[in-house]
C-alpha atoms as a PDB file:
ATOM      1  CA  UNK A   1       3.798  -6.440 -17.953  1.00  0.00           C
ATOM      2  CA  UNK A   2       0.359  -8.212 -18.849  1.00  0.00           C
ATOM      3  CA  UNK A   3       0.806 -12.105 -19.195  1.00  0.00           C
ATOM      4  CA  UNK A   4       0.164 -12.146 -22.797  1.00  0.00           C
ATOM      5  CA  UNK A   5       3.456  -9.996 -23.079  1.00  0.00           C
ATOM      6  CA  UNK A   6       5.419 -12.910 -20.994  1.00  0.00           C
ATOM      7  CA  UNK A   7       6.321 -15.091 -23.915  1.00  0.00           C
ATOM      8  CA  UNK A   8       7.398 -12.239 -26.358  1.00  0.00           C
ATOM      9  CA  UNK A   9       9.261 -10.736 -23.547  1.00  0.00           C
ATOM     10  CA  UNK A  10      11.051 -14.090 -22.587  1.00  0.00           C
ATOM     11  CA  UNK A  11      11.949 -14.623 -26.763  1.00  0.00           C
ATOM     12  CA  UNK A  12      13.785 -11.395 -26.736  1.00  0.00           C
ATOM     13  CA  UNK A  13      15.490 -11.269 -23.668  1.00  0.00           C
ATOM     14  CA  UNK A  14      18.178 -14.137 -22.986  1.00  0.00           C
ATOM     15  CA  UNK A  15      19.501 -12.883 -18.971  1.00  0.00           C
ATOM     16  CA  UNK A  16      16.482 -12.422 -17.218  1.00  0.00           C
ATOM     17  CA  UNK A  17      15.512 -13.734 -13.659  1.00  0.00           C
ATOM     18  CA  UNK A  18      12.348 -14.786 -12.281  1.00  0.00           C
ATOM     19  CA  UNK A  19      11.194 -14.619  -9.117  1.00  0.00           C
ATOM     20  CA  UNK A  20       8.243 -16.109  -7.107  1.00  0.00           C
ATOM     21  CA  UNK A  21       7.040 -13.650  -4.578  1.00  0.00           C
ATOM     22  CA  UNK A  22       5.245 -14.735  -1.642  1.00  0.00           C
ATOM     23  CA  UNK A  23       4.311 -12.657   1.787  1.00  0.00           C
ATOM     24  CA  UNK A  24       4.539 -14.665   5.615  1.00  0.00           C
ATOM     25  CA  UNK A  25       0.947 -15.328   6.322  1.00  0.00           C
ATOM     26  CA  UNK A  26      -0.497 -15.165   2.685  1.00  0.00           C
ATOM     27  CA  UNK A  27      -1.527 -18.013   0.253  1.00  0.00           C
ATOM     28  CA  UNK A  28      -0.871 -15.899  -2.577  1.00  0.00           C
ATOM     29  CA  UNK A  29       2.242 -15.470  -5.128  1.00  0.00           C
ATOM     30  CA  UNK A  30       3.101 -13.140  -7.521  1.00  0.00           C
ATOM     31  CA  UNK A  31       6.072 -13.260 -10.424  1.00  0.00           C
ATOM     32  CA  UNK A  32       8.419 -10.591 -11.204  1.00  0.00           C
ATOM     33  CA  UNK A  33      11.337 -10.476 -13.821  1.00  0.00           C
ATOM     34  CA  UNK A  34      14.406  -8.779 -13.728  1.00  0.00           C
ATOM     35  CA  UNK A  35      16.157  -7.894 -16.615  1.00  0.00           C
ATOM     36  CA  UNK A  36      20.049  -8.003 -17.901  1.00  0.00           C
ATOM     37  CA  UNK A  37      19.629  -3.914 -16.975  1.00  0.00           C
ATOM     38  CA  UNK A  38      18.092  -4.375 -13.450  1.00  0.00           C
ATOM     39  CA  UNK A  39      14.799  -3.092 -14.633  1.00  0.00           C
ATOM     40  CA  UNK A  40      11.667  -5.232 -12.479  1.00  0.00           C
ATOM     41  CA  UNK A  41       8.869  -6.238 -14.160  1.00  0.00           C
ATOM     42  CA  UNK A  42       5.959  -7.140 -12.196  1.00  0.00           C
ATOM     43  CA  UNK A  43       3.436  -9.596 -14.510  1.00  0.00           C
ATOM     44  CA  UNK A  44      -0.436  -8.725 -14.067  1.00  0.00           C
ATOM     45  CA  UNK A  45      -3.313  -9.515 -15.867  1.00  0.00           C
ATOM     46  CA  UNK A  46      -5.541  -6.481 -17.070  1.00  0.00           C
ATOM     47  CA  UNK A  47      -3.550  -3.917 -14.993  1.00  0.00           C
ATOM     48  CA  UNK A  48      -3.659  -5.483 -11.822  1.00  0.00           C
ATOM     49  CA  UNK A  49      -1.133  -7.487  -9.796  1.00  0.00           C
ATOM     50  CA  UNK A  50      -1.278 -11.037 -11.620  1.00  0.00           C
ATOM     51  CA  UNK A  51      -1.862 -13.421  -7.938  1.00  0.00           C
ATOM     52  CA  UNK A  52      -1.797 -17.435  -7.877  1.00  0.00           C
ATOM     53  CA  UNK A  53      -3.282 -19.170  -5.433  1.00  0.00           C
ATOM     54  CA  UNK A  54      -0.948 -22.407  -5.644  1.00  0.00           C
ATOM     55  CA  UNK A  55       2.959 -22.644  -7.283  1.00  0.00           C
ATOM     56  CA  UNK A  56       1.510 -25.277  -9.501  1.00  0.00           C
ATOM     57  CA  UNK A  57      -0.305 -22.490 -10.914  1.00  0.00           C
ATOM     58  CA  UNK A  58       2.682 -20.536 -11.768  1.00  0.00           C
ATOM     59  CA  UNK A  59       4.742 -23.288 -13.049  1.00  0.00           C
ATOM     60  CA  UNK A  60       2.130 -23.661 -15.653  1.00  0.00           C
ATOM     61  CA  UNK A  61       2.058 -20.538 -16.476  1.00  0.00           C
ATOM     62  CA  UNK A  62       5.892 -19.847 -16.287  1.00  0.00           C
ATOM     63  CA  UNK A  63       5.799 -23.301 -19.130  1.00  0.00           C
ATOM     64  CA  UNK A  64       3.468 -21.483 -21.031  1.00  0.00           C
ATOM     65  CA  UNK A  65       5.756 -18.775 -21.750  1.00  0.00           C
ATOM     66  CA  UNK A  66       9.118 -21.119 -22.255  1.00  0.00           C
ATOM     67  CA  UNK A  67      10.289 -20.182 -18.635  1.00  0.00           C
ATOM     68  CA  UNK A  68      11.722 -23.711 -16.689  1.00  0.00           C
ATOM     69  CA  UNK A  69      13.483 -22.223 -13.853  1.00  0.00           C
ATOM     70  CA  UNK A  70      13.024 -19.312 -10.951  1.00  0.00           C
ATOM     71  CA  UNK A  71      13.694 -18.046  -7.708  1.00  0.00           C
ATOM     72  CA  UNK A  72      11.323 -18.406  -4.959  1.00  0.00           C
ATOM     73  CA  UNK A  73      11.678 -15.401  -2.171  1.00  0.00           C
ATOM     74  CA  UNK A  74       9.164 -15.601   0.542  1.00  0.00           C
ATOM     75  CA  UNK A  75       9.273 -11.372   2.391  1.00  0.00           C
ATOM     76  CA  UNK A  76       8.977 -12.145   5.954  1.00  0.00           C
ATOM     77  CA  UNK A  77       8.597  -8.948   7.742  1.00  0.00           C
ATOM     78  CA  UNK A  78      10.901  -9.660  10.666  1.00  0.00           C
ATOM     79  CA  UNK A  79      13.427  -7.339   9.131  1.00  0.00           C
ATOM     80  CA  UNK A  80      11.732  -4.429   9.393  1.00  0.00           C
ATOM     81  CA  UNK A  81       9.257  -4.950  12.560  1.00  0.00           C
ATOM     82  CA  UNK A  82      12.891  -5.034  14.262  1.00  0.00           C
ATOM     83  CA  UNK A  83      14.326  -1.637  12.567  1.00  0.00           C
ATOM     84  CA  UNK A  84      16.843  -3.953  10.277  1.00  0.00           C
ATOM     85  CA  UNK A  85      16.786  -3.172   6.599  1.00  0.00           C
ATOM     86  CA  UNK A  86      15.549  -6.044   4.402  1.00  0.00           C
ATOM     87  CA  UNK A  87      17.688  -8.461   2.172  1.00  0.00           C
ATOM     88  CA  UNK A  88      14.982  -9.961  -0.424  1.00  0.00           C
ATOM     89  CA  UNK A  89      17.662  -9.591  -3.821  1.00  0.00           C
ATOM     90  CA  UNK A  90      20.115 -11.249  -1.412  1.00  0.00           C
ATOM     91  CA  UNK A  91      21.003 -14.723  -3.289  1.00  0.00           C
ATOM     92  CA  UNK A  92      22.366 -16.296  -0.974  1.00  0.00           C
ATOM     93  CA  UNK A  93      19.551 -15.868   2.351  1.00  0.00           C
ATOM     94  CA  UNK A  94      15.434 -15.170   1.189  1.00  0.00           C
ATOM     95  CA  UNK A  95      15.843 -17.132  -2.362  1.00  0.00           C
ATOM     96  CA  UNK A  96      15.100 -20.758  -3.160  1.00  0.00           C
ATOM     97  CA  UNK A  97      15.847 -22.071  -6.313  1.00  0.00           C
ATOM     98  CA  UNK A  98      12.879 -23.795  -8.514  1.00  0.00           C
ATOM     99  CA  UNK A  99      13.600 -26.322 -11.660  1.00  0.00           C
ATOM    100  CA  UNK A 100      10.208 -27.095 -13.412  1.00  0.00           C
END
């Protein structure tokens, strides 16, 4: 979903979840919605991965589009490198609430 889409997408749906995506050792993050049907929806910006260098950036763009709240999950690749499937949906271990 490009960024322009963001806002019309955030009017018509009403149970949606955002999420802040960042990777252990990267200075990057990247948002992704969820819908009420459990379809992901990863935002990008002329059909490639949309990529923030700070969360400041993303909160202003998350304002932009009427979104005040999200989830951030930071994928640290313990899990796997140890043979243990990963938990990153798991609400209650790898997500941080945000309030902006």
């Amino acid at each position: 979903m490009e960024f322009q889409e963001l806002k019309d997408f955030v009017a018509r749906h009403d149970n949606i979840e955002v999420r802040v995506i960042t990777h252990a050792g990267s200075h990057f993050y990247q948002v992704e919605l969820e819908d009420g049907e459990g379809r992901r929806h990863m935002i990008t910006r002329r059909g490639k991965p949309g990529l923030f260098r700070s969360l400041d950036d993303v909160y202003l763009e998350l304002k932009r589009a009427g979104i005040h709240r999200a989830y951030l999950v930071q994928q640290v690749p313990h899990d796997e490198m140890i043979g243990r499937e990963a938990h990153y949906n798991d609400p209650l271990t790898s997500r941080m609430p945000l309030v902006f």
